[in-house]
C-alpha atoms as a PDB file:
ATOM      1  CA  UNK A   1       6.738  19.217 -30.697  1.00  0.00           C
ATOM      2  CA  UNK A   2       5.451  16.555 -28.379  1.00  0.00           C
ATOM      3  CA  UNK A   3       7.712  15.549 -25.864  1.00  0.00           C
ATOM      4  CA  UNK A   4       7.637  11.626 -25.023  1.00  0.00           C
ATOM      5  CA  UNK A   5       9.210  10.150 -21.715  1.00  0.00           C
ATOM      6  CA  UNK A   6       9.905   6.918 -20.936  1.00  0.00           C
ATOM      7  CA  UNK A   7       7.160   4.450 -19.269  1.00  0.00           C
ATOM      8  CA  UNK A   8       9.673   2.685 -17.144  1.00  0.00           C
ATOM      9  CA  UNK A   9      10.511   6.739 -15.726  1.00  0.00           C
ATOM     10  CA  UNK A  10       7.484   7.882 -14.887  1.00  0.00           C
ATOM     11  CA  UNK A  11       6.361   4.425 -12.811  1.00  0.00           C
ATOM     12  CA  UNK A  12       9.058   5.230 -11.289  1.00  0.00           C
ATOM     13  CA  UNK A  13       8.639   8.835 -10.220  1.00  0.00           C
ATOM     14  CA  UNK A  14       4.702   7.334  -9.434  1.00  0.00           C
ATOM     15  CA  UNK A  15       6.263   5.310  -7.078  1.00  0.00           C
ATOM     16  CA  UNK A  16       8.735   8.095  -5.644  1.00  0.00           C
ATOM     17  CA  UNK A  17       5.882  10.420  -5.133  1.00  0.00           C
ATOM     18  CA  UNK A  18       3.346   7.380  -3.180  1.00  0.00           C
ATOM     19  CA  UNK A  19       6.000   6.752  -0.643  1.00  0.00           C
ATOM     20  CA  UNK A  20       4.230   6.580   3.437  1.00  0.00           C
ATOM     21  CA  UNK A  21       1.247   8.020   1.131  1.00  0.00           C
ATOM     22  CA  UNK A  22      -1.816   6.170   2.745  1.00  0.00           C
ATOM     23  CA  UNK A  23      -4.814   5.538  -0.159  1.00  0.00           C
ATOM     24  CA  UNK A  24      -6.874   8.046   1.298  1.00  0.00           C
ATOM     25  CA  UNK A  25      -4.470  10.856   1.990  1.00  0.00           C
ATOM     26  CA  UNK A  26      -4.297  14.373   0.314  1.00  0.00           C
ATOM     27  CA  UNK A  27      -1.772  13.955  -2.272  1.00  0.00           C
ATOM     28  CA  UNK A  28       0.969  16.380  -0.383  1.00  0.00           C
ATOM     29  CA  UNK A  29       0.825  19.124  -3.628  1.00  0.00           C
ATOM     30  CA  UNK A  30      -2.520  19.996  -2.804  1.00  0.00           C
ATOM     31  CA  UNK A  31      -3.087  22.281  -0.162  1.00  0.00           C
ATOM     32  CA  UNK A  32      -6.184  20.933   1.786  1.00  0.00           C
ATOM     33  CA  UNK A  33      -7.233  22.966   4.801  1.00  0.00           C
ATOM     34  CA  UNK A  34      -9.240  21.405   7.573  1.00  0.00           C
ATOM     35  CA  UNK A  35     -10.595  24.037  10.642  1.00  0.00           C
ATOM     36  CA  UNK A  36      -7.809  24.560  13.028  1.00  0.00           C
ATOM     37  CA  UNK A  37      -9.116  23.370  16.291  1.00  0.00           C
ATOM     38  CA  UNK A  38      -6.375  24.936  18.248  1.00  0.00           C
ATOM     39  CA  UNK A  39      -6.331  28.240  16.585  1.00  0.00           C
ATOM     40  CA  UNK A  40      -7.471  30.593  19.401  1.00  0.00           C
ATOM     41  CA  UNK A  41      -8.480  33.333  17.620  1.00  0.00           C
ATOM     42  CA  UNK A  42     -11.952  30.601  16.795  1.00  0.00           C
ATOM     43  CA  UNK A  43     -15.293  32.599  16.331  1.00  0.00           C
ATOM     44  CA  UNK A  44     -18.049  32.138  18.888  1.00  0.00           C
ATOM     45  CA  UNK A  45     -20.334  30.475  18.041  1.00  0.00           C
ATOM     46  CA  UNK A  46     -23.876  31.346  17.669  1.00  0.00           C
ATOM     47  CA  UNK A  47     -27.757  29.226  16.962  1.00  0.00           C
ATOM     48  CA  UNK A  48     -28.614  29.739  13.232  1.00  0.00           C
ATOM     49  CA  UNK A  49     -29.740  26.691  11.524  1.00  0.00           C
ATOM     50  CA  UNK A  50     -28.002  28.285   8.232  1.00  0.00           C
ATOM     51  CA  UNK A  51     -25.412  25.057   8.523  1.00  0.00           C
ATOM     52  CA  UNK A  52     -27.905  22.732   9.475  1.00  0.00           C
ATOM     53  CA  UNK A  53     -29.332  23.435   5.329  1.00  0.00           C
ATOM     54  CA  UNK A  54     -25.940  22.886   3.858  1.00  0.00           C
ATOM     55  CA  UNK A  55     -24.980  19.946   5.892  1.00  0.00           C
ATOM     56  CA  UNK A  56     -28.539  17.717   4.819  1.00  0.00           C
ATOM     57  CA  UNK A  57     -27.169  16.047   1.814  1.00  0.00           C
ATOM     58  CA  UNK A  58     -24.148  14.457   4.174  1.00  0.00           C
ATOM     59  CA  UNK A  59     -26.248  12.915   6.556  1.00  0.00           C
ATOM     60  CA  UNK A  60     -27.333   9.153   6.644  1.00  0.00           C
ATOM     61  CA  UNK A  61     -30.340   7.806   6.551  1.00  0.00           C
ATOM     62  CA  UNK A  62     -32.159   8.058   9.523  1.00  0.00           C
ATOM     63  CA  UNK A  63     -29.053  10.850  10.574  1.00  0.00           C
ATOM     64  CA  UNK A  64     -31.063  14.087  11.832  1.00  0.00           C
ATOM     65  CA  UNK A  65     -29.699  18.011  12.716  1.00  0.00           C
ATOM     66  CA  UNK A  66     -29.929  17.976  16.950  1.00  0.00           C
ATOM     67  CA  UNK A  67     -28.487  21.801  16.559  1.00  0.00           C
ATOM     68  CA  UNK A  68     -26.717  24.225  14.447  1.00  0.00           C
ATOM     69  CA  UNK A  69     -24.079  27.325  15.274  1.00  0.00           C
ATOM     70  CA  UNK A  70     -22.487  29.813  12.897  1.00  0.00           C
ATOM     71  CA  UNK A  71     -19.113  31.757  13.780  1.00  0.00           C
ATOM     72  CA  UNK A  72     -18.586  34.614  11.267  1.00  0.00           C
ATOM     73  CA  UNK A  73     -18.286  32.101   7.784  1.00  0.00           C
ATOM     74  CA  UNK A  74     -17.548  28.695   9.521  1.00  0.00           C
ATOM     75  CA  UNK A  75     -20.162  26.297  11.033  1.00  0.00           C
ATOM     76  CA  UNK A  76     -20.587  23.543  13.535  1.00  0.00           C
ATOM     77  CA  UNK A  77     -23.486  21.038  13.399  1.00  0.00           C
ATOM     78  CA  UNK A  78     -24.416  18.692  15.804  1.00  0.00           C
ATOM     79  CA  UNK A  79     -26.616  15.079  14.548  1.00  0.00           C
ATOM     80  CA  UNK A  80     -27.833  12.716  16.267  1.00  0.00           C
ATOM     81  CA  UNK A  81     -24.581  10.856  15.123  1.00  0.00           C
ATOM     82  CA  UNK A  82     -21.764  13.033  14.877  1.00  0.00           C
ATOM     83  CA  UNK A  83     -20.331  16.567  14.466  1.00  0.00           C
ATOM     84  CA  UNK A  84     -19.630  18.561  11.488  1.00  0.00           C
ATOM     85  CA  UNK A  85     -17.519  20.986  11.088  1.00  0.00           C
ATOM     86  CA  UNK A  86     -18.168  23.323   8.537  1.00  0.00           C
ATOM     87  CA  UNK A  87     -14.715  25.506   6.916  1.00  0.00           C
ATOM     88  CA  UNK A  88     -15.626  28.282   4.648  1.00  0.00           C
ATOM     89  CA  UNK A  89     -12.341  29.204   2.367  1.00  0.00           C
ATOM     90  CA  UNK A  90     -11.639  31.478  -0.135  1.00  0.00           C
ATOM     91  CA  UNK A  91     -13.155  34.622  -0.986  1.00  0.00           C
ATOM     92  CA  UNK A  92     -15.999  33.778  -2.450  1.00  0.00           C
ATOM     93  CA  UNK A  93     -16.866  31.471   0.176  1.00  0.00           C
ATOM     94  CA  UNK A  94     -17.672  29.111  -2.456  1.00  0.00           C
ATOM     95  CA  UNK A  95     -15.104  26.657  -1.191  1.00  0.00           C
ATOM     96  CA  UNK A  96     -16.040  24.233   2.273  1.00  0.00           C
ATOM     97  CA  UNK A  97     -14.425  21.832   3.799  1.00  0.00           C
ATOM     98  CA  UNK A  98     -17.248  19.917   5.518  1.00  0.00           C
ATOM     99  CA  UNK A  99     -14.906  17.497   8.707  1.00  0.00           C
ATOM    100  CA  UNK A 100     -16.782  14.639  10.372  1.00  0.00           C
ATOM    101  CA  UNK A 101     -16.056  14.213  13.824  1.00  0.00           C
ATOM    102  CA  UNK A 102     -18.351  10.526  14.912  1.00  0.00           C
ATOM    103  CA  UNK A 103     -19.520  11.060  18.499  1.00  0.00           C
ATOM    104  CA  UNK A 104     -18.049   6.969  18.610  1.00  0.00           C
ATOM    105  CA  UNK A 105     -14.297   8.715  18.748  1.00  0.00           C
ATOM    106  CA  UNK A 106     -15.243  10.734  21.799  1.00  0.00           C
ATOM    107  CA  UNK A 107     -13.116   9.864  24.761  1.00  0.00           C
ATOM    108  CA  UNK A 108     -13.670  12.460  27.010  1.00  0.00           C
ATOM    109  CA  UNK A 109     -15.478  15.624  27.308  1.00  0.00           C
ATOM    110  CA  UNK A 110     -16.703  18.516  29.035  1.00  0.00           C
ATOM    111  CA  UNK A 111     -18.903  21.253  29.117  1.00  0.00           C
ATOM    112  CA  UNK A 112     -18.892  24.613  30.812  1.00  0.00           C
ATOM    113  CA  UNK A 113     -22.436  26.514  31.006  1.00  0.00           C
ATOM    114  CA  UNK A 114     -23.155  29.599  31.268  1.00  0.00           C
ATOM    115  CA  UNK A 115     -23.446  31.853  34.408  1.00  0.00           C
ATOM    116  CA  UNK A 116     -25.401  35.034  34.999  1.00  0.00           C
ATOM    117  CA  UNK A 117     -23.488  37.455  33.869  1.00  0.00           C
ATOM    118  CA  UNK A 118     -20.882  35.356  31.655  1.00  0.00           C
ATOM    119  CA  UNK A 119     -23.467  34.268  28.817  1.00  0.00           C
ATOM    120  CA  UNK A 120     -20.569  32.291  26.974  1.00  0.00           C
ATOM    121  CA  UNK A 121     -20.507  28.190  27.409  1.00  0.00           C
ATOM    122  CA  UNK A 122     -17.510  26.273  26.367  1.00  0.00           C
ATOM    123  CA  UNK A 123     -17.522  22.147  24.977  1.00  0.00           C
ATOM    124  CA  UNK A 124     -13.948  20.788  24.927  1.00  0.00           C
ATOM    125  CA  UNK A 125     -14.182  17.113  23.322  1.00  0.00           C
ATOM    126  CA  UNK A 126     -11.232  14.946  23.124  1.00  0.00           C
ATOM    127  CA  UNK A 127     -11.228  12.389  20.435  1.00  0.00           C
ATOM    128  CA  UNK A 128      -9.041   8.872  20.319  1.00  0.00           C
ATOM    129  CA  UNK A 129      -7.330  10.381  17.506  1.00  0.00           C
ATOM    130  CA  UNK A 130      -7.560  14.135  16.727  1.00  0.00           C
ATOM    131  CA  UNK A 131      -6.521  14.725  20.291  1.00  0.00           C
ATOM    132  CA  UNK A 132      -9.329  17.807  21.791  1.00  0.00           C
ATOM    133  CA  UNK A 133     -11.179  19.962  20.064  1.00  0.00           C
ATOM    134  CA  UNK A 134     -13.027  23.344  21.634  1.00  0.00           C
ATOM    135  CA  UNK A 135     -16.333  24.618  21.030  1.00  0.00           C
ATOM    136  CA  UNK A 136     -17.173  28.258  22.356  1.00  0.00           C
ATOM    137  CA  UNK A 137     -20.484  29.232  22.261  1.00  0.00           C
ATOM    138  CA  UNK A 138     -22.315  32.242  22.467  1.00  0.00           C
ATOM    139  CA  UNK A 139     -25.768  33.488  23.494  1.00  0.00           C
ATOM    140  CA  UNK A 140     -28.324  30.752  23.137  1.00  0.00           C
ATOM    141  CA  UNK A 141     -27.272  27.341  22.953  1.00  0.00           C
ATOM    142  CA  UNK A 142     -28.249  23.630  23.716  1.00  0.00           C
ATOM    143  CA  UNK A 143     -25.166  22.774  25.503  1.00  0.00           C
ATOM    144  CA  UNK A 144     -27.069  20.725  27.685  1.00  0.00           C
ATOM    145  CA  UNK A 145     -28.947  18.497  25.513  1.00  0.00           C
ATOM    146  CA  UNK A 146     -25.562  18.005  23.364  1.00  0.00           C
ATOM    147  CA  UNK A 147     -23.648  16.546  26.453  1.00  0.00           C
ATOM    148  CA  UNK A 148     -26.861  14.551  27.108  1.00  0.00           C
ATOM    149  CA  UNK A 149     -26.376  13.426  23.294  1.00  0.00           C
ATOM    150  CA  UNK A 150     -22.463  12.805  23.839  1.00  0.00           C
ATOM    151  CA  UNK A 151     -23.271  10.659  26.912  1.00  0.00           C
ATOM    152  CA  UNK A 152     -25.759   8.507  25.208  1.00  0.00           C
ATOM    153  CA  UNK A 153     -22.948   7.499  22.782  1.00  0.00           C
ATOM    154  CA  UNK A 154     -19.808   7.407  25.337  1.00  0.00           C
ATOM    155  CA  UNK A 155     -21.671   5.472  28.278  1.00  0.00           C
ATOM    156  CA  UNK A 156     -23.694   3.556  25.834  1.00  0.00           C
END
């Protein structure tokens, strides 16, 4: 048996369900997961241009990979134009969430180095929007040339 509805209903429950919905939003039934920035228990992060691969089909022309870091399953890579965030879900790991984050949204940032016998550095970026988002690095990094990259775009 096929059961029929009326038109006039289901424009309506359309409409019911699009309320404050902006165009580009996740519908609120899906369950989309972006990285949690503030979630403390964050990976550190480590060199390994494993991201750096997976991120090359989202970059724009003339868009290239400064550096690349690998926590456990997630990713962060850092371009010449932006960051991006890689989230691995699932269990498979076949699932990403891949979250732009323009260097042009950067209000403020800063960067703590390593020290001599404290081999972790720490970038905490705080964007117009998101609000601030920590990076903790460990071993190796380029911390230096990526504020020098950051500055370029903030001072102009």
């Amino acid at each position: 048996m096929v059961e029929r509805t009326n038109p006039a209903r289901q424009i309506q429950i359309h409409k019911q369900n699009a309320i404050h919905q902006h165009p580009f939003e996740t519908p609120p039934t899906q369950n989309r997961q972006m990285i949690d920035f503030n979630n403390k228990g964050f990976f550190k992060l480590k060199q390994n241009n494993e991201y750096a691969e997976r991120v090359s089909a989202l970059l724009l022309d003339g868009e290239e990979v400064v550096d690349a870091y690998k926590a456990m399953r997630d990713g962060v890579v850092f371009t010449t134009q932006r960051i991006i965030a890689v989230n691995v879900q699932g269990i498979t790991g076949s699932k990403k969430d891949f979250t732009s984050l323009p260097y042009k949204n950067i209000v403020a940032y800063s960067v703590e180095t390593s020290g001599t016998f404290d081999l972790d550095s720490e970038l905490e970026i705080y964007f117009s929007s998101l609000g601030k988002v920590k990076f903790e690095f460990t071993g190796k990094t380029s911390i230096v040339e990526i504020s020098r990259l950051i500055s370029r775009h903030l001072l102009g």
